[in-house]
PDB file of N, CA and C in Angstrom:
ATOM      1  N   UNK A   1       4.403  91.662 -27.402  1.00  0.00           N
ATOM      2  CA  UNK A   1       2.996  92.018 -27.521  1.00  0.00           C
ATOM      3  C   UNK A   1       2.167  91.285 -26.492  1.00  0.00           C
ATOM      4  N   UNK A   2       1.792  91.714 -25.636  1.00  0.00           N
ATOM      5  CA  UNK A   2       0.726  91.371 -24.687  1.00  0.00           C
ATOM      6  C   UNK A   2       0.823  90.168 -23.957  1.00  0.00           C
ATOM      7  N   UNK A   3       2.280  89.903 -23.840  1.00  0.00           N
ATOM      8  CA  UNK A   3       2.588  88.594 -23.200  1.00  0.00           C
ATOM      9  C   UNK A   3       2.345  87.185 -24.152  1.00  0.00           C
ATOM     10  N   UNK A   4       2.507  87.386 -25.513  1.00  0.00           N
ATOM     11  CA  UNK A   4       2.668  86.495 -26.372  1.00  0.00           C
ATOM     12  C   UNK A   4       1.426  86.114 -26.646  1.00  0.00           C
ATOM     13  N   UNK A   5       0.191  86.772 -25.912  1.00  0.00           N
ATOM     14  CA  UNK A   5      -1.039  86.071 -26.032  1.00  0.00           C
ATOM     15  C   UNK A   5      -1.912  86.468 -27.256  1.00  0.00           C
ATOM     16  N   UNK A   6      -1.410  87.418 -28.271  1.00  0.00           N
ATOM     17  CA  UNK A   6      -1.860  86.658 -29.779  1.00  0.00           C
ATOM     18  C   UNK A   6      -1.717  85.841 -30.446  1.00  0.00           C
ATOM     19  N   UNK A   7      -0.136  85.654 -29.977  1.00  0.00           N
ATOM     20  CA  UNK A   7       0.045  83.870 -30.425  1.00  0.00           C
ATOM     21  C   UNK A   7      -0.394  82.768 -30.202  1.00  0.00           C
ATOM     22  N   UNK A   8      -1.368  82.804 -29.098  1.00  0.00           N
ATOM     23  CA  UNK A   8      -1.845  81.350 -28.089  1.00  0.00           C
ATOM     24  C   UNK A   8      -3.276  81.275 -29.013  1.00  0.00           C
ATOM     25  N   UNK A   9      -3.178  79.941 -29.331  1.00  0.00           N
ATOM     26  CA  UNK A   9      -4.478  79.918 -29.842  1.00  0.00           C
ATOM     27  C   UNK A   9      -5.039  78.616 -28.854  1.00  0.00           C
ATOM     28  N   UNK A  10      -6.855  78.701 -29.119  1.00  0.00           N
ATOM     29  CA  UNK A  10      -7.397  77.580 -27.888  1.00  0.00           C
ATOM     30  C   UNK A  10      -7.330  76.268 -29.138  1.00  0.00           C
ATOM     31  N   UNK A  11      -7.783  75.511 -28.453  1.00  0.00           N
ATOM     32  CA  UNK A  11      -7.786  73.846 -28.459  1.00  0.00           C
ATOM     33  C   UNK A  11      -9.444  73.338 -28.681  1.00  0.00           C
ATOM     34  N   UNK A  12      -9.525  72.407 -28.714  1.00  0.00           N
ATOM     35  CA  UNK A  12     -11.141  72.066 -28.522  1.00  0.00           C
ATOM     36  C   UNK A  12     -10.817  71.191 -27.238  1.00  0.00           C
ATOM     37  N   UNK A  13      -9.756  71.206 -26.591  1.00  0.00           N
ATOM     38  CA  UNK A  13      -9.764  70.647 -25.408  1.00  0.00           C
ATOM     39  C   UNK A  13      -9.666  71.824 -24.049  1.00  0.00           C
ATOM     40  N   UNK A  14     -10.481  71.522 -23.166  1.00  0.00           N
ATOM     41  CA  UNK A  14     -10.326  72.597 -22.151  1.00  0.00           C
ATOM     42  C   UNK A  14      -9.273  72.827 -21.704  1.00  0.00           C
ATOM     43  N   UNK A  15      -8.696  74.026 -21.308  1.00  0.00           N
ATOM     44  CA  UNK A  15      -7.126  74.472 -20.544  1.00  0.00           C
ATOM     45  C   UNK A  15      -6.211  74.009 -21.325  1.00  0.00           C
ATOM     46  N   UNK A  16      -6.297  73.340 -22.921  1.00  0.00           N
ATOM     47  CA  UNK A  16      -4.882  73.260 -23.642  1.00  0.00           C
ATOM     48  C   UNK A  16      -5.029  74.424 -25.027  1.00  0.00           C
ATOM     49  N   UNK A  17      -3.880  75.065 -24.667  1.00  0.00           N
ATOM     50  CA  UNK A  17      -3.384  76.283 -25.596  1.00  0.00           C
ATOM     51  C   UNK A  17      -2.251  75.567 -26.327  1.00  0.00           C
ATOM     52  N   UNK A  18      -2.620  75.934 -27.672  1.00  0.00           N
ATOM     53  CA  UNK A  18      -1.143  76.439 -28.625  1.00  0.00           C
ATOM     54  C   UNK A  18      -0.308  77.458 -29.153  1.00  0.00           C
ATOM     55  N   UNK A  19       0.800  77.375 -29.163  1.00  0.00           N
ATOM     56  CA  UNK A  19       1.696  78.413 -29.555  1.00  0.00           C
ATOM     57  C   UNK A  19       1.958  77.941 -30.960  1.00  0.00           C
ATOM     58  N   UNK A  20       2.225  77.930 -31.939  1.00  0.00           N
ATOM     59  CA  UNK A  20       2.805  76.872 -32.477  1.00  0.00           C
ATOM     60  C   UNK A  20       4.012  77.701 -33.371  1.00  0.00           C
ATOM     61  N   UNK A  21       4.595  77.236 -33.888  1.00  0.00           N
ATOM     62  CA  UNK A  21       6.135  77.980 -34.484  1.00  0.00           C
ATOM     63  C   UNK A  21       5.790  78.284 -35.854  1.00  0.00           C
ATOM     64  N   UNK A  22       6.460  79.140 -36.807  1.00  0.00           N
ATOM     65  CA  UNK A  22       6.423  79.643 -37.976  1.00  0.00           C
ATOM     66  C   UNK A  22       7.924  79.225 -38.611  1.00  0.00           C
ATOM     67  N   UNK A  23       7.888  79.396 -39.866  1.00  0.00           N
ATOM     68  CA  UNK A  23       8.849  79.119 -41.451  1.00  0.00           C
ATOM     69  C   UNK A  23       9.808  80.194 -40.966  1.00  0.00           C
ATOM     70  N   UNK A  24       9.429  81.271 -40.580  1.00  0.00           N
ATOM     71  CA  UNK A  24      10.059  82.260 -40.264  1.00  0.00           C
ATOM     72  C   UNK A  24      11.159  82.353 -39.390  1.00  0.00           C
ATOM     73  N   UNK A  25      10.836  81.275 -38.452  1.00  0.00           N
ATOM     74  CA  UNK A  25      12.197  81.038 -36.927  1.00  0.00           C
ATOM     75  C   UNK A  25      13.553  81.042 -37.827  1.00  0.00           C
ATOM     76  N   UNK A  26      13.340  80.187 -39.057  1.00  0.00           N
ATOM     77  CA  UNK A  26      14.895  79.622 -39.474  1.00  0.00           C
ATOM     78  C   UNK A  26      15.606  80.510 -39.892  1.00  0.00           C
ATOM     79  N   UNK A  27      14.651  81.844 -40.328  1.00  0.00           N
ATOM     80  CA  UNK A  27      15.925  83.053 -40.768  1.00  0.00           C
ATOM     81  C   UNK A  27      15.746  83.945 -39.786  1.00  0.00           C
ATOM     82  N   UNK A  28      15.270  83.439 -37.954  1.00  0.00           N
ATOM     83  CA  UNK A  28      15.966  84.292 -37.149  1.00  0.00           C
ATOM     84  C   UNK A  28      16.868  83.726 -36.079  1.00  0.00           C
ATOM     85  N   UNK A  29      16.932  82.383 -36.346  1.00  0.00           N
ATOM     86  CA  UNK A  29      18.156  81.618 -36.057  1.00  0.00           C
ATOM     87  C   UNK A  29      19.400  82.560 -35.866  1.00  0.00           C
ATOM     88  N   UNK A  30      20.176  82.775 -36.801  1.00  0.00           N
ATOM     89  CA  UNK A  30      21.285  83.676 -37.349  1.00  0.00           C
ATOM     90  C   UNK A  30      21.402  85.077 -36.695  1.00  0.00           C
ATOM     91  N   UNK A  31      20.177  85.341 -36.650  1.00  0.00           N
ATOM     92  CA  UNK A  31      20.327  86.685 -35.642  1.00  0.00           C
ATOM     93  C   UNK A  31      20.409  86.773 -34.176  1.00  0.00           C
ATOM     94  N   UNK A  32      19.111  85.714 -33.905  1.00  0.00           N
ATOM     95  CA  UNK A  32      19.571  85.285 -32.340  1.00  0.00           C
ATOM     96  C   UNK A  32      20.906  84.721 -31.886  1.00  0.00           C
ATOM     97  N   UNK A  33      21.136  84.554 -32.369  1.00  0.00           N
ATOM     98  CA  UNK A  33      22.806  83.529 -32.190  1.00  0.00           C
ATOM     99  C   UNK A  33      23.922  84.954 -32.559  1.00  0.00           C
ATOM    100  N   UNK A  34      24.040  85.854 -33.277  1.00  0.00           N
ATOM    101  CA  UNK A  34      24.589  86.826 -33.453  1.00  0.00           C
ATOM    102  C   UNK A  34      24.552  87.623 -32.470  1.00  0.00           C
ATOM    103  N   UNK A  35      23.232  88.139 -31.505  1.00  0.00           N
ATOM    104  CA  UNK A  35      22.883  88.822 -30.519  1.00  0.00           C
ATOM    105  C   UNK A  35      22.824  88.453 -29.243  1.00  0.00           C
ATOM    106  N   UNK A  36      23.793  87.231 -29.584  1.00  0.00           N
ATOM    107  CA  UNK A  36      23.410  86.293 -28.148  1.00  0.00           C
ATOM    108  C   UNK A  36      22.146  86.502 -27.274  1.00  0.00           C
ATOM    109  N   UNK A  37      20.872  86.062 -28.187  1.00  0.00           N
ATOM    110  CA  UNK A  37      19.598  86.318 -27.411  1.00  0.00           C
ATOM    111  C   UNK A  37      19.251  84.933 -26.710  1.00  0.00           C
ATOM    112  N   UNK A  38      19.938  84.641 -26.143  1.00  0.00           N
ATOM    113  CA  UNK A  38      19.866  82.595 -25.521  1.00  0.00           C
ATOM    114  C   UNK A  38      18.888  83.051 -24.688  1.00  0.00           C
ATOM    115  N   UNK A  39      18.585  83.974 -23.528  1.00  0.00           N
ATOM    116  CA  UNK A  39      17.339  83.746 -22.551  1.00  0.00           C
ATOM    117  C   UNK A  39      16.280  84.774 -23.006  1.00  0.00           C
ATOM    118  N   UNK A  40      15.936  85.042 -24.225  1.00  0.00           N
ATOM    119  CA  UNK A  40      15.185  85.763 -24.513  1.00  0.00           C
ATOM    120  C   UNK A  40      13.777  84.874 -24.788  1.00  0.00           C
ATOM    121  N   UNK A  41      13.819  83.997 -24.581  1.00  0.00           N
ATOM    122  CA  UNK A  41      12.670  82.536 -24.671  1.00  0.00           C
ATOM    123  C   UNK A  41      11.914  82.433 -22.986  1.00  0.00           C
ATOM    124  N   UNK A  42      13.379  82.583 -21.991  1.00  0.00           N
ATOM    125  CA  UNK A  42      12.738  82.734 -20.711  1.00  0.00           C
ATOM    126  C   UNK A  42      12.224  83.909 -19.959  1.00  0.00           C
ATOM    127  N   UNK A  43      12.987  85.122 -20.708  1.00  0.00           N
ATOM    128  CA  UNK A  43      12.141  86.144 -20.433  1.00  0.00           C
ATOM    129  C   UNK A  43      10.948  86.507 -21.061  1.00  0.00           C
ATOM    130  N   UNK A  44      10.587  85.867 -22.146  1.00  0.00           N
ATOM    131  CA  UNK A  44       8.673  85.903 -22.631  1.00  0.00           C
ATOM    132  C   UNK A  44       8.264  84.841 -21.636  1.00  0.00           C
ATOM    133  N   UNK A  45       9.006  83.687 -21.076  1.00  0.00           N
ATOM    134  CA  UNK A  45       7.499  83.452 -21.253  1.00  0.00           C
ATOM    135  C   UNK A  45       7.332  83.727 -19.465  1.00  0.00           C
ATOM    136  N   UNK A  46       8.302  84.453 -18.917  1.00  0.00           N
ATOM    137  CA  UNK A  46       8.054  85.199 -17.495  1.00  0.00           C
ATOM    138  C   UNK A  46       6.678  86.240 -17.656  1.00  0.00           C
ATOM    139  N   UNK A  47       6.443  86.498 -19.269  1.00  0.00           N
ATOM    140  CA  UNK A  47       6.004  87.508 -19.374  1.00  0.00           C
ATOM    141  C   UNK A  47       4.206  87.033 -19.097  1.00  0.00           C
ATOM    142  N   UNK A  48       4.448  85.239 -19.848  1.00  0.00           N
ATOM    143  CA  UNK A  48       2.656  85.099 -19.900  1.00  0.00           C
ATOM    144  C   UNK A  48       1.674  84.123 -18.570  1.00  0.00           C
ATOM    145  N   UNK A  49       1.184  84.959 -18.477  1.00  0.00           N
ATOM    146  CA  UNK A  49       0.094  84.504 -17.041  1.00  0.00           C
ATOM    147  C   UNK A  49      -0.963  83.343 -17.407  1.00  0.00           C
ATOM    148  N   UNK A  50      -1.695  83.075 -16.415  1.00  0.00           N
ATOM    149  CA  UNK A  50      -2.582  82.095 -16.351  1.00  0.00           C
ATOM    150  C   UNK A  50      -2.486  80.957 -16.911  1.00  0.00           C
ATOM    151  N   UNK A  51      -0.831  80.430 -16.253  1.00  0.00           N
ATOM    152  CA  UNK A  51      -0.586  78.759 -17.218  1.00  0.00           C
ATOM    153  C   UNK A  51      -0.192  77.857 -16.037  1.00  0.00           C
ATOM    154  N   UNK A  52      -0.430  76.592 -15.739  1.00  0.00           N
ATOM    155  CA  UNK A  52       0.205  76.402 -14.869  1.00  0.00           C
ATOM    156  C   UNK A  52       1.601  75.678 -15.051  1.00  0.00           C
ATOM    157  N   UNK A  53       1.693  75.198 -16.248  1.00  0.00           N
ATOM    158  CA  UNK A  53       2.709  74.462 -16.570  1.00  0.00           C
ATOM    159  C   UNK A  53       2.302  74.980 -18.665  1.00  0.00           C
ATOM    160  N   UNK A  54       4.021  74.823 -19.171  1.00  0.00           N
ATOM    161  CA  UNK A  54       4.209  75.027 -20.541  1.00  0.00           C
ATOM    162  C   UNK A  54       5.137  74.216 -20.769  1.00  0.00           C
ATOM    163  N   UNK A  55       4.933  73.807 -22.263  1.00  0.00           N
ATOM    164  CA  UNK A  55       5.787  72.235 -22.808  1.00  0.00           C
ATOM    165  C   UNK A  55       5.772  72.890 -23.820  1.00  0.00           C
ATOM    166  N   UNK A  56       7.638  73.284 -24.148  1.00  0.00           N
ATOM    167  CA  UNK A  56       8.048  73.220 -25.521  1.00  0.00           C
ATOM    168  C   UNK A  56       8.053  72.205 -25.944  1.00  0.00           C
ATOM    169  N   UNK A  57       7.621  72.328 -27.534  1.00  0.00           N
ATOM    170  CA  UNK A  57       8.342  70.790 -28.308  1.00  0.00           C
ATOM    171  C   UNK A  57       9.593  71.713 -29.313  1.00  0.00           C
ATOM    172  N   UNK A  58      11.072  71.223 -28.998  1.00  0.00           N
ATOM    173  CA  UNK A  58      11.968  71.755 -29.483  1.00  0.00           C
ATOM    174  C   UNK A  58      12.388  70.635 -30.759  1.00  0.00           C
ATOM    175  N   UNK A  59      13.330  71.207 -31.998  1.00  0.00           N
ATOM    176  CA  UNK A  59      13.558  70.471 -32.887  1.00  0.00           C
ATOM    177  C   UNK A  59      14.477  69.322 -32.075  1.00  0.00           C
ATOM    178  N   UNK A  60      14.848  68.200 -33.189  1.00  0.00           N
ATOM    179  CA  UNK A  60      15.839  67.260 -33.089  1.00  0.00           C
ATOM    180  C   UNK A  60      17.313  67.339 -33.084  1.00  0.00           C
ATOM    181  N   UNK A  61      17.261  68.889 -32.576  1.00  0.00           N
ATOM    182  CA  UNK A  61      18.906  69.642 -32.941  1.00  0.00           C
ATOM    183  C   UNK A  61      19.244  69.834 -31.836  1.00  0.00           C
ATOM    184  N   UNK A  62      20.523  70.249 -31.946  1.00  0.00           N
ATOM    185  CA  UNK A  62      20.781  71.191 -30.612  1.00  0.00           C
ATOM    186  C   UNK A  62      21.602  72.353 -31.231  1.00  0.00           C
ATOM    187  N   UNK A  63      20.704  73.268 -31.278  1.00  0.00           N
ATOM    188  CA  UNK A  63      20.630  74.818 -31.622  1.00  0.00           C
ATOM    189  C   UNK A  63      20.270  75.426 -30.826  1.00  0.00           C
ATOM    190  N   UNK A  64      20.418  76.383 -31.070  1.00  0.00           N
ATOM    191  CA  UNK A  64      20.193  78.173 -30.153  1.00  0.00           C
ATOM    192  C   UNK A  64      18.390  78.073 -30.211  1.00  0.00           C
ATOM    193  N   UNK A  65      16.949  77.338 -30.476  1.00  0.00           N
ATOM    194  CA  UNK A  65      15.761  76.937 -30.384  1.00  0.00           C
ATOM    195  C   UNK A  65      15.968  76.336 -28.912  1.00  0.00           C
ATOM    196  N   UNK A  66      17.120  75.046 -28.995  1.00  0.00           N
ATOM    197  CA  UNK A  66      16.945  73.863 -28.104  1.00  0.00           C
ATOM    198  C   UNK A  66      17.452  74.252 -26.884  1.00  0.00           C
ATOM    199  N   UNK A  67      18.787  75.086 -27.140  1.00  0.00           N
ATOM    200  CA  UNK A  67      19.525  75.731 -25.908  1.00  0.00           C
ATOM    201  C   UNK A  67      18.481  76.503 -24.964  1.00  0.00           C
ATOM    202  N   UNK A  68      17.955  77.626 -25.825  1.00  0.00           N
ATOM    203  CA  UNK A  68      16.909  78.400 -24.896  1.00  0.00           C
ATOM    204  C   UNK A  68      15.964  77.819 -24.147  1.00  0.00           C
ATOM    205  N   UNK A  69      15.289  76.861 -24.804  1.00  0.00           N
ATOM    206  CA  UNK A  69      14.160  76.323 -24.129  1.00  0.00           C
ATOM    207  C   UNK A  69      14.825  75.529 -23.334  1.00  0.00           C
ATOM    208  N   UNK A  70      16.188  74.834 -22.900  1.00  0.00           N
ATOM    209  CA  UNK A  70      16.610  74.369 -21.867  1.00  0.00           C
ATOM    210  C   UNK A  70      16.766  75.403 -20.597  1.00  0.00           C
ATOM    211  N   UNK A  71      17.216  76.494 -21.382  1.00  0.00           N
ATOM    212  CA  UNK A  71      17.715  77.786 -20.200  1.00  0.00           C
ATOM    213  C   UNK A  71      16.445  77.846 -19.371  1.00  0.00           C
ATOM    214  N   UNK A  72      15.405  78.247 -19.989  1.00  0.00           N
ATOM    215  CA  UNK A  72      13.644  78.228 -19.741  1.00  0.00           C
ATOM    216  C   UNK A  72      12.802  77.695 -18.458  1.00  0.00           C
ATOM    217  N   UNK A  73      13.886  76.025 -18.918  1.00  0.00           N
ATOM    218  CA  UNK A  73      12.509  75.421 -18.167  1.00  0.00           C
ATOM    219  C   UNK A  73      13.010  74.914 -16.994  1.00  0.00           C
ATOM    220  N   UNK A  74      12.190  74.188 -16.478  1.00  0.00           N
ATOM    221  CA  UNK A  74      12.744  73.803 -15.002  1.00  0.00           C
ATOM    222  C   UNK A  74      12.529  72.280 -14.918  1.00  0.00           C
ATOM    223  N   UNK A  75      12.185  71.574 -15.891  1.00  0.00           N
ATOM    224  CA  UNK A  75      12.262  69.978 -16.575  1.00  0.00           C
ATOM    225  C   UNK A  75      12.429  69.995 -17.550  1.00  0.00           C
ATOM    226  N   UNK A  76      12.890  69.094 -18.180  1.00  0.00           N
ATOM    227  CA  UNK A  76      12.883  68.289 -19.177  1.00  0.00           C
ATOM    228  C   UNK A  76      12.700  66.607 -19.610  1.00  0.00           C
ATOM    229  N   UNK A  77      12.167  66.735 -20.534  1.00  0.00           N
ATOM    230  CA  UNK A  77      11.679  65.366 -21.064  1.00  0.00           C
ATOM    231  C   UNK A  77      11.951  64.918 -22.046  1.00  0.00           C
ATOM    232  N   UNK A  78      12.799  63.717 -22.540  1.00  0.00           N
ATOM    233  CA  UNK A  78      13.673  63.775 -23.715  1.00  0.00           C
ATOM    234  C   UNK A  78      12.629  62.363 -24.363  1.00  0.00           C
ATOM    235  N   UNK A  79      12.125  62.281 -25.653  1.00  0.00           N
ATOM    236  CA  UNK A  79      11.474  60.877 -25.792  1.00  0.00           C
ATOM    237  C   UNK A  79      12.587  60.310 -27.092  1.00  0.00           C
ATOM    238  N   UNK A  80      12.592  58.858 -26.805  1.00  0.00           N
ATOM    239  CA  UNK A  80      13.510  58.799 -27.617  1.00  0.00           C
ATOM    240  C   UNK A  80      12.984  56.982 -28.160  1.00  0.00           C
ATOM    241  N   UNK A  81      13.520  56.484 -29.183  1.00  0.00           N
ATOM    242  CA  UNK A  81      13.117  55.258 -29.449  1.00  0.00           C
ATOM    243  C   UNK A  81      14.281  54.111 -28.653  1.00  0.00           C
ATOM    244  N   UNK A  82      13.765  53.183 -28.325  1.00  0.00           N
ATOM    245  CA  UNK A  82      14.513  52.316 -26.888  1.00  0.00           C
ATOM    246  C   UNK A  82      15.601  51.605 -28.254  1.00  0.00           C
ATOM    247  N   UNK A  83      15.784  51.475 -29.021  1.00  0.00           N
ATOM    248  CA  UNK A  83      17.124  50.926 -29.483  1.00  0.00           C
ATOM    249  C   UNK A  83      18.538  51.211 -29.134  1.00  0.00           C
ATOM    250  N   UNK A  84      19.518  50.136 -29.281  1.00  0.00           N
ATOM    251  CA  UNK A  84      20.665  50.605 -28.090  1.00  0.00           C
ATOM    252  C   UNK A  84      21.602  52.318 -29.001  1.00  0.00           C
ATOM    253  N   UNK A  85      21.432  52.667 -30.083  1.00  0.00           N
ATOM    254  CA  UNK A  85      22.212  53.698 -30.917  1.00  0.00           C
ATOM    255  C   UNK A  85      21.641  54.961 -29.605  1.00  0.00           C
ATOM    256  N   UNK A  86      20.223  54.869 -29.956  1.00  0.00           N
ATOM    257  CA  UNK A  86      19.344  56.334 -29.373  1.00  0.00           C
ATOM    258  C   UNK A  86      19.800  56.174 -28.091  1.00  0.00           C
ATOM    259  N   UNK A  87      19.671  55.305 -27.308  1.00  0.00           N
ATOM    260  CA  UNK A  87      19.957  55.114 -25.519  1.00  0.00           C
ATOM    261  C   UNK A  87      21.403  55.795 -25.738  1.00  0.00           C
ATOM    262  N   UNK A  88      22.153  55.428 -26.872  1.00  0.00           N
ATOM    263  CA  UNK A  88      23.813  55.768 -26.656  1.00  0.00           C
ATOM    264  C   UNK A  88      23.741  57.305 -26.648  1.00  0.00           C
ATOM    265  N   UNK A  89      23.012  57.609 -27.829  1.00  0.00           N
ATOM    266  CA  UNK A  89      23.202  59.105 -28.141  1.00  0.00           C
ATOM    267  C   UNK A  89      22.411  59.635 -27.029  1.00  0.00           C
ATOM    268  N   UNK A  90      21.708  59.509 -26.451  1.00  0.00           N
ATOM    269  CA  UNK A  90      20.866  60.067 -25.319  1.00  0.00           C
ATOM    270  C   UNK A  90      22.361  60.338 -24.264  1.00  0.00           C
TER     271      UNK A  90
END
């Protein structure tokens, strides 16, 4: 739909938009992963204009959410707490 832009809602800050996610993703988990829809995340958001930069925040998983938005982007930014376990698992 229109380049996702019913979903974007404004901010009270200038030039920051939200997308934000729904209850709903978790029972289409199962289907995306069935349909192997992995770059169907990078082909929307080819779809939406006037951004200059977009920042998923993906869960703490690594699922078919986390995979796509890796396929997606062209950085990544991992934040993590400096204790030596997280540095390991990082």
């Amino acid at each position: 739909r229109d380049g996702g832009k019913d979903f974007i809602h404004h901010t009270r800050f200038d030039n920051l938009h939200i997308m934000p996610a729904d209850a709903a993703l978790g029972e289409l988990q199962p289907k995306l992963e069935a349909k192997y829809k992995i770059n169907k995340l990078r082909e929307a958001l080819n779809e939406v204009d006037g951004y200059d930069e977009i920042f998923l925040d993906t869960p703490p998983a690594f699922n078919i959410y986390t995979l796509s938005a890796l396929i997606a982007a062209d950085r990544c930014l991992i934040p993590f707490d400096c204790d030596d376990f997280s540095r390991r698992a990082l």
